[in-house]
N, C-alpha and C. Protein backbone atom coordinates (compact mmCIF):
# COMPACT_ATOMS: atom_id res chain seq x y z
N UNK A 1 -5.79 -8.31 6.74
CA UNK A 1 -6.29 -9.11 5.64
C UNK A 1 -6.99 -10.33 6.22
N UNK A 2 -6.91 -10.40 7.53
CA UNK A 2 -7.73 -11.62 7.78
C UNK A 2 -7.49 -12.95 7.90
N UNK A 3 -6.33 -13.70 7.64
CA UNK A 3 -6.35 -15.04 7.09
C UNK A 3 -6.88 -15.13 5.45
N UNK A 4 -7.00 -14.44 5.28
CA UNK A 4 -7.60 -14.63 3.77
C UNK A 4 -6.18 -14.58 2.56
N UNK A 5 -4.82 -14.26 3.00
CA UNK A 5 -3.38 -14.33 2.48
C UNK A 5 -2.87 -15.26 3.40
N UNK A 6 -2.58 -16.49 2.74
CA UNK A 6 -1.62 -17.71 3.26
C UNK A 6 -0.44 -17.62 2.54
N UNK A 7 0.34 -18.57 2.73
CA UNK A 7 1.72 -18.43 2.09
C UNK A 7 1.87 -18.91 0.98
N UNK A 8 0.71 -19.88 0.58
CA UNK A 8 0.72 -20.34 -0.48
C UNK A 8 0.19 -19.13 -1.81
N UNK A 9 -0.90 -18.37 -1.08
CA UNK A 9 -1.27 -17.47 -1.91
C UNK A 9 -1.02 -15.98 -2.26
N UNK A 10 0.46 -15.73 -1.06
CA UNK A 10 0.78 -14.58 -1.09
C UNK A 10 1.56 -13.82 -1.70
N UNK A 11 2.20 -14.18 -2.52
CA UNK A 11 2.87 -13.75 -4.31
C UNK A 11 1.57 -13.08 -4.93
N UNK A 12 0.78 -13.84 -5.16
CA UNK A 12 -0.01 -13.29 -6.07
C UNK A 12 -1.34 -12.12 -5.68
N UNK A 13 -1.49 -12.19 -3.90
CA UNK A 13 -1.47 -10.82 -3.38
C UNK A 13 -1.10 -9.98 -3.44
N UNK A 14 0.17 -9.87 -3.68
CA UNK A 14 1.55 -8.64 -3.46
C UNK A 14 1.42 -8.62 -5.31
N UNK A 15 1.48 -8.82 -6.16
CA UNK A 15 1.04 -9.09 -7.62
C UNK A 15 -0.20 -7.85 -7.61
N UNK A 16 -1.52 -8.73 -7.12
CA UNK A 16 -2.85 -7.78 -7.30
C UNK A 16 -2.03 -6.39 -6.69
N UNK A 17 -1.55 -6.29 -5.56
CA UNK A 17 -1.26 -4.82 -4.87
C UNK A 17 -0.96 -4.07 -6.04
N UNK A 18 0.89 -4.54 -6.39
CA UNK A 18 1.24 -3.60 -7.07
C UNK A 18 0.84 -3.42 -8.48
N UNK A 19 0.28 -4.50 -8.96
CA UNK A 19 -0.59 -3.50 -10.21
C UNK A 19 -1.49 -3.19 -10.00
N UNK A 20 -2.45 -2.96 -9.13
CA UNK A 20 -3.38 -1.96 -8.39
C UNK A 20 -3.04 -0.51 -7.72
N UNK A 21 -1.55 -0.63 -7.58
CA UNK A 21 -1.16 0.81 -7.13
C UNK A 21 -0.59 1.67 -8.68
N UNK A 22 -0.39 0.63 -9.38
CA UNK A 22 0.31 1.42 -10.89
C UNK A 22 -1.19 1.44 -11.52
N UNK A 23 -2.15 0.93 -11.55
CA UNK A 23 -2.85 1.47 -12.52
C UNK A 23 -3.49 2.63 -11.58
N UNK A 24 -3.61 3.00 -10.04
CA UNK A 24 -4.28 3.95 -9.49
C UNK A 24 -2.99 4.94 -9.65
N UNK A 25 -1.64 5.06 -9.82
CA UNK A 25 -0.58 5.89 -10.63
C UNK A 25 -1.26 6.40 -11.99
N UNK A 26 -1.01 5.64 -13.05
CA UNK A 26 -1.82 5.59 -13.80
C UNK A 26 -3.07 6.56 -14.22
N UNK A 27 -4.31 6.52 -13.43
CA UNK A 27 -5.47 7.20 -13.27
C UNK A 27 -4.89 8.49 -12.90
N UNK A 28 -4.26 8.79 -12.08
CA UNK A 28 -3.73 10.01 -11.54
C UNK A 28 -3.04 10.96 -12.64
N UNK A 29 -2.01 10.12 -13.18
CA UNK A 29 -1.29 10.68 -14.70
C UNK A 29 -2.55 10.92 -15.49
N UNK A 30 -3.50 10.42 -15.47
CA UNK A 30 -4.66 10.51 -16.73
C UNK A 30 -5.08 11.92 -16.21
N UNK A 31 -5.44 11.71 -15.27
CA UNK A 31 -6.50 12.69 -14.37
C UNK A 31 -5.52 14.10 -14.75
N UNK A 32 -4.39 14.32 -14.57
CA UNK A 32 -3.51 15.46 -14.35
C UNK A 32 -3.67 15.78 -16.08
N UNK A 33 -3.43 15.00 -16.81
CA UNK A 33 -2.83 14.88 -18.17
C UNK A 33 -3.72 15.83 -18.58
N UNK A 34 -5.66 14.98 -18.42
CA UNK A 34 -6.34 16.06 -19.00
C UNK A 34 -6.61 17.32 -18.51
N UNK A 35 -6.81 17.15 -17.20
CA UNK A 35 -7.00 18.51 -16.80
C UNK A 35 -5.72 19.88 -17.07
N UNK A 36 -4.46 19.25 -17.29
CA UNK A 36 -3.57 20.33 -17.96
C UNK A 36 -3.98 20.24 -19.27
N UNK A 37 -4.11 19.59 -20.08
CA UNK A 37 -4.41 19.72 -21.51
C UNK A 37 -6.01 20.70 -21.33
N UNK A 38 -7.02 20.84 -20.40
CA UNK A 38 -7.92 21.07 -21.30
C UNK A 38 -7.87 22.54 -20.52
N UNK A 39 -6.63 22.99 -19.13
CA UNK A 39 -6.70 24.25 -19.44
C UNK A 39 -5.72 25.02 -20.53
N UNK A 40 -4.59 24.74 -20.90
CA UNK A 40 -3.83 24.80 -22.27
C UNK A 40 -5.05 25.25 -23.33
N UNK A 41 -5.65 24.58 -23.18
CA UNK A 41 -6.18 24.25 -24.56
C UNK A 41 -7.47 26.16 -24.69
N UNK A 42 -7.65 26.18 -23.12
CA UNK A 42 -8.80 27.06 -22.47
C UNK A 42 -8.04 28.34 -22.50
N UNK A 43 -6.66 28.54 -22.49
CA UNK A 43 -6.00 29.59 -22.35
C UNK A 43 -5.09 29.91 -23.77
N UNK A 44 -5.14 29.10 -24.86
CA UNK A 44 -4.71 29.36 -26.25
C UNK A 44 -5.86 29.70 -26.81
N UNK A 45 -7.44 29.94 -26.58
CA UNK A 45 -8.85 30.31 -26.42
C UNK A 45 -9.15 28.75 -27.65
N UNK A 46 -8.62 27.99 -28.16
CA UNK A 46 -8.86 26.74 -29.01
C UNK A 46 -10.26 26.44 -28.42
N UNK A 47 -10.46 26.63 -27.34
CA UNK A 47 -12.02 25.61 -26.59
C UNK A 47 -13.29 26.53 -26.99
N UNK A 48 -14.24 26.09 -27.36
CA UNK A 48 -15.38 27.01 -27.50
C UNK A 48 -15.74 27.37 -26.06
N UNK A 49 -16.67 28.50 -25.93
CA UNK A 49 -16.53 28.91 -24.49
C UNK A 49 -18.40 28.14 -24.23
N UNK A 50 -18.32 27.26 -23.10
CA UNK A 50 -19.17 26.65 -22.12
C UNK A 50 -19.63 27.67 -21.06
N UNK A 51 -20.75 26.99 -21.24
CA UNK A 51 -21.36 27.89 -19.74
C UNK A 51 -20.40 27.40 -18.48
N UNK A 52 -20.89 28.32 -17.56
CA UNK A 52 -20.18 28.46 -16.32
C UNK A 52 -20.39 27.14 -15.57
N UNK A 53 -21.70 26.31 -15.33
CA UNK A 53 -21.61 25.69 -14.69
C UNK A 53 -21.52 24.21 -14.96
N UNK A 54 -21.45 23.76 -16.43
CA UNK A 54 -20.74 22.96 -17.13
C UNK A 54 -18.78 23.14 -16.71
N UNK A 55 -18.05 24.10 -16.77
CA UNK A 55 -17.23 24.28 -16.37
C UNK A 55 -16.93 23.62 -14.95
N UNK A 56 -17.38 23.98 -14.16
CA UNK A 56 -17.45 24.20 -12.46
C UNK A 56 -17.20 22.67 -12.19
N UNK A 57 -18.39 21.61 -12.81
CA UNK A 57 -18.94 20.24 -12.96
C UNK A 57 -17.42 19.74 -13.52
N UNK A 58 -17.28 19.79 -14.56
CA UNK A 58 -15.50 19.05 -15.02
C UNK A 58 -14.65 19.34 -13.89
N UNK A 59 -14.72 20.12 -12.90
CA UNK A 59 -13.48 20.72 -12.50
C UNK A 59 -13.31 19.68 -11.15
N UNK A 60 -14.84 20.05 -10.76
CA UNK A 60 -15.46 19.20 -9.36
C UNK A 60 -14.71 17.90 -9.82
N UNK A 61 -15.39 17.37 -11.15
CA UNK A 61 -15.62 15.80 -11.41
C UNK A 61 -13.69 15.54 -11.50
N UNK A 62 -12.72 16.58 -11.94
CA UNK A 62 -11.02 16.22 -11.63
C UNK A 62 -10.92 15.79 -10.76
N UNK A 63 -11.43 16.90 -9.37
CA UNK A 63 -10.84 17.20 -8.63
C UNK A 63 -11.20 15.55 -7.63
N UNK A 64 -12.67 15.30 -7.96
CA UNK A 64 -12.67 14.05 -7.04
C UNK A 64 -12.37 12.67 -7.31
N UNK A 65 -12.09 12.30 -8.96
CA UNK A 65 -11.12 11.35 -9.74
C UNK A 65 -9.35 11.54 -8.96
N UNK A 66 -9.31 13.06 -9.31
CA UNK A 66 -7.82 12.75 -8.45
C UNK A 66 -7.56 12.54 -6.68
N UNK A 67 -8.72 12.90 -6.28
CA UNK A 67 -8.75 12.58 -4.80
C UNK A 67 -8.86 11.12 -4.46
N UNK A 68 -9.54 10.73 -5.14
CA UNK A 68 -10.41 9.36 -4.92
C UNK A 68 -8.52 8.26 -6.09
N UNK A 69 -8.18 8.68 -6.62
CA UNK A 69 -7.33 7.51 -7.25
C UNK A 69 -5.86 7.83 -6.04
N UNK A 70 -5.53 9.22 -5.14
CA UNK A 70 -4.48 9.35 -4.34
C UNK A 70 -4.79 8.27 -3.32
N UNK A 71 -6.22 8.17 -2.74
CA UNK A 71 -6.73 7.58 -1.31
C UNK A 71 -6.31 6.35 -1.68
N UNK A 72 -7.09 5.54 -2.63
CA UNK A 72 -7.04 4.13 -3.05
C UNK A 72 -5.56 3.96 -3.28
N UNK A 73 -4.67 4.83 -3.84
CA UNK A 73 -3.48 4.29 -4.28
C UNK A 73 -2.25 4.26 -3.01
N UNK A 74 -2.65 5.10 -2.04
CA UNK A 74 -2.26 5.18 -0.66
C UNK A 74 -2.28 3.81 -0.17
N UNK A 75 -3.90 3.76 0.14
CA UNK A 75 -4.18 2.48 0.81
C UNK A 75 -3.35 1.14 0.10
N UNK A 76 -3.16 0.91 -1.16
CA UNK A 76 -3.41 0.00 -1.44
C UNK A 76 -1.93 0.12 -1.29
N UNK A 77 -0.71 1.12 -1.80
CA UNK A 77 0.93 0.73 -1.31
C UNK A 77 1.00 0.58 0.18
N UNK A 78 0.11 1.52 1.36
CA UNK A 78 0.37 1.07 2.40
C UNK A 78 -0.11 -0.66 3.08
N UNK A 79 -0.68 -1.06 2.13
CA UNK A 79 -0.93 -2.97 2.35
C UNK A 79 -0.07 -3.73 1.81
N UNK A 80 0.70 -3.05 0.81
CA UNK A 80 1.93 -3.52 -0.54
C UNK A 80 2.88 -3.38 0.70
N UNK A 81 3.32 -2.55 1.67
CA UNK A 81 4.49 -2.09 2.33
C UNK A 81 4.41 -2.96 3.70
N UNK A 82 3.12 -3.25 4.13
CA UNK A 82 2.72 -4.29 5.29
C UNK A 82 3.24 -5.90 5.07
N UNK A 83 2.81 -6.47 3.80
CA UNK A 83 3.59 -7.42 3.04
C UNK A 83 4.11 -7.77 3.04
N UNK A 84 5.12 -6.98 2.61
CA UNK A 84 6.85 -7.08 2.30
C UNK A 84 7.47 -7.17 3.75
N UNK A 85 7.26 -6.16 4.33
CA UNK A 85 7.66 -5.91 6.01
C UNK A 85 7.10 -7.87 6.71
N UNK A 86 6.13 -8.26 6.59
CA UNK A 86 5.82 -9.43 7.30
C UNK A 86 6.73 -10.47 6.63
N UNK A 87 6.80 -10.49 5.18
CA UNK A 87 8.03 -10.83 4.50
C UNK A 87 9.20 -11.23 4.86
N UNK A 88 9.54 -9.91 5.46
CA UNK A 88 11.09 -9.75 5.43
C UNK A 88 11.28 -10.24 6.50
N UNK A 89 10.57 -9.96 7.75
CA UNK A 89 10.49 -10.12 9.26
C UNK A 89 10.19 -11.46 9.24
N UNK A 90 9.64 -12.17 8.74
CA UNK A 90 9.31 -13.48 8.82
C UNK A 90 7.88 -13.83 10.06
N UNK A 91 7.34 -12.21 9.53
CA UNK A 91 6.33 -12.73 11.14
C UNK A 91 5.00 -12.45 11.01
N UNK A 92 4.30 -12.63 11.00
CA UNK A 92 3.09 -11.82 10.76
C UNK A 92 3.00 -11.06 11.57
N UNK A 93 1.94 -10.03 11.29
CA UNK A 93 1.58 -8.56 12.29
C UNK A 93 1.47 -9.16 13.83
N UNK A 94 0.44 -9.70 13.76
CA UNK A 94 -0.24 -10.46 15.04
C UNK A 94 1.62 -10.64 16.03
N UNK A 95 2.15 -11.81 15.25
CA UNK A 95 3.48 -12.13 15.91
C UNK A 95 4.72 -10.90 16.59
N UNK A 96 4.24 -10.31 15.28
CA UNK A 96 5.66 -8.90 15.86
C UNK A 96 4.81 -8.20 16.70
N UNK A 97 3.20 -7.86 16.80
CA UNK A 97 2.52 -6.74 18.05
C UNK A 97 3.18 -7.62 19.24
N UNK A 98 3.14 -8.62 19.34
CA UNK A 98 3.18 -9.78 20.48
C UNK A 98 4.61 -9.80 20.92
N UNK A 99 5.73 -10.00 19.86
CA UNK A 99 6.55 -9.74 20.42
C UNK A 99 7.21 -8.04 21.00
N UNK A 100 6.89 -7.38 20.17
CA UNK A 100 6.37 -5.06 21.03
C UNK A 100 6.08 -5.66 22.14
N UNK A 101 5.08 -6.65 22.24
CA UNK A 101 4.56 -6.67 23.63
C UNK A 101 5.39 -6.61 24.35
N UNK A 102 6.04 -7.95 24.36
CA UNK A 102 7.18 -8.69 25.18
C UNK A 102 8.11 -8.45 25.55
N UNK A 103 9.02 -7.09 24.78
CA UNK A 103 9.74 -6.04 24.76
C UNK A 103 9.82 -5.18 25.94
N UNK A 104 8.38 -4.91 25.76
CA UNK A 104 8.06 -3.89 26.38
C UNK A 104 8.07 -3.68 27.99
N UNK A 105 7.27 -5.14 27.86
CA UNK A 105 6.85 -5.60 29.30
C UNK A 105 8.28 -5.77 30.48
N UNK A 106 7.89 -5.14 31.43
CA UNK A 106 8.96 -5.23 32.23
C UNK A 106 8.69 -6.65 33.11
N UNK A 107 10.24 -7.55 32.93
CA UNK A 107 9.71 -8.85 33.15
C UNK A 107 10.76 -9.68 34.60
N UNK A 108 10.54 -10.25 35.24
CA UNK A 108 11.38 -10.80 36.22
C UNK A 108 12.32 -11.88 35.28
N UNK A 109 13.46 -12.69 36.16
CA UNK A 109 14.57 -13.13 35.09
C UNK A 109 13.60 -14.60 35.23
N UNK A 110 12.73 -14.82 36.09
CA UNK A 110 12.27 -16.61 35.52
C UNK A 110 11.29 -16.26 34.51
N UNK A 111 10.66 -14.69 34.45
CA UNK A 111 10.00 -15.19 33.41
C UNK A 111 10.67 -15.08 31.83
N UNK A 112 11.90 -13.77 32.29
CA UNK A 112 12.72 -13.66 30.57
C UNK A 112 13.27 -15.20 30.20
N UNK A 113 13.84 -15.86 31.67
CA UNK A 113 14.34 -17.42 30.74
C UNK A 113 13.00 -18.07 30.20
N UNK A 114 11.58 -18.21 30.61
CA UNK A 114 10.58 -19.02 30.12
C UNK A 114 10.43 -18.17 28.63
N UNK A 115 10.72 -16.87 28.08
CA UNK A 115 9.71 -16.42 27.22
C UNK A 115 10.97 -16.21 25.99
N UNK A 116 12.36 -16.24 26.61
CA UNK A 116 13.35 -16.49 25.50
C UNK A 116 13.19 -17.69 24.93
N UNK A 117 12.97 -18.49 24.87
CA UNK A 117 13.06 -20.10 24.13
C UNK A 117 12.08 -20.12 23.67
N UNK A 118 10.82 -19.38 23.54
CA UNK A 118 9.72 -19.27 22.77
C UNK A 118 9.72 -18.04 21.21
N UNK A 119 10.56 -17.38 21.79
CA UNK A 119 10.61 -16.24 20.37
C UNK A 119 11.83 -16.57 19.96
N UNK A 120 13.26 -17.22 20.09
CA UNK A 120 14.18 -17.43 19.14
C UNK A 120 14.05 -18.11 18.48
N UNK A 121 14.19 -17.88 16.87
CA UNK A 121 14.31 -18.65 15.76
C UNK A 121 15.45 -18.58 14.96
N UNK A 122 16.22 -19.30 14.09
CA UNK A 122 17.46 -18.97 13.27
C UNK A 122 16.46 -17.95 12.39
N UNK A 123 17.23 -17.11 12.21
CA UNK A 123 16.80 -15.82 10.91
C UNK A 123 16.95 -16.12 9.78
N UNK A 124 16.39 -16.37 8.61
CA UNK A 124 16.72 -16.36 7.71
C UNK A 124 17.38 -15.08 6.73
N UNK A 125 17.93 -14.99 5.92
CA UNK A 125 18.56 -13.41 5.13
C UNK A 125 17.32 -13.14 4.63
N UNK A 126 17.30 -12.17 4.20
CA UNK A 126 15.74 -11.23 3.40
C UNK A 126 15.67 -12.40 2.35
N UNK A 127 16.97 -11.90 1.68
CA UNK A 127 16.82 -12.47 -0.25
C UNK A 127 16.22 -14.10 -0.09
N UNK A 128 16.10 -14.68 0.77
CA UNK A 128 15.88 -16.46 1.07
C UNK A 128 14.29 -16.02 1.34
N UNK A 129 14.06 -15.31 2.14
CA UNK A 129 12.57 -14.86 2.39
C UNK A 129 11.81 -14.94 1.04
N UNK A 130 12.43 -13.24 0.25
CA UNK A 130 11.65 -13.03 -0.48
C UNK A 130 11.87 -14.31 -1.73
N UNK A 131 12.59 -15.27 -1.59
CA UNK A 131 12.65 -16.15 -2.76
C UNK A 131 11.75 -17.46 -2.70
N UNK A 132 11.32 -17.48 -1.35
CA UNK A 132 10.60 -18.68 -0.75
C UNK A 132 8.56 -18.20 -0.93
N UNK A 133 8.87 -16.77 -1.06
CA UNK A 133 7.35 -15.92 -1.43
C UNK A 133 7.53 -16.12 -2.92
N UNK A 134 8.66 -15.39 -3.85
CA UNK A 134 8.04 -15.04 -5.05
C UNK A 134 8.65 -16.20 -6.30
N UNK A 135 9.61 -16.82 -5.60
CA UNK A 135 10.07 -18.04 -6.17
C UNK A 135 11.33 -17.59 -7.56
């Protein structure tokens, strides 16, 4: 996201997310709804019969409403789930790759004493986290 979510403004990020993932829910329920209703409707013969390639065109035009509202609604819980996780962790992405790093890195003991006193912090509990985000 860039710097473009500060802490001051990040409630109401996580806000846009998840009603951006329920109304792309939403679209999906629509999308399913009609396309079962209008074969129901095609197989009780109720529908006047359309040419073939009027047919073909609705089916296409489902099929890429429901493709296109799964992608967006993906994306947009997997940024809802990034969030919460920086949230809870108290860290931003940047901070936790950095500390993977640090983990990782196989380190001599003067440098583990220099690089311990730089990443301990008292932890806060989740519920203090998420109450200090959503108030």
């Amino acid at each position: 996201i860039n710097n473009c979510v500060g802490e001051l403004n990040q409630k109401y990020f996580i806000q846009f997310l998840f009603y951006t993932g329920v109304a792309s829910l939403y679209s999906v329920v629509l999308v399913v709804s009609a396309w079962v209703g209008r074969i129901r409707s095609e197989r009780e013969g109720g529908a006047e019969e359309e040419e073939s390639p009027s047919k073909h065109l609705i089916v296409v035009h489902y099929i890429i409403l429901l493709v296109e509202s799964v992608l967006f609604g993906v994306f947009v819980m997997v940024i809802f789930y990034d969030q919460l996780v920086s949230i809870i962790t108290d860290e931003t992405p940047l901070e936790q790759m950095k500390n993977r790093l640090m983990k990782d890195r196989p380190s001599s003991s003067s440098q583990h004493h220099a690089h311990t006193h730089t990443h301990t912090h008292a932890r806060k509990p989740r519920i203090t986290l998420l109450r200090e985000v959503f108030g």
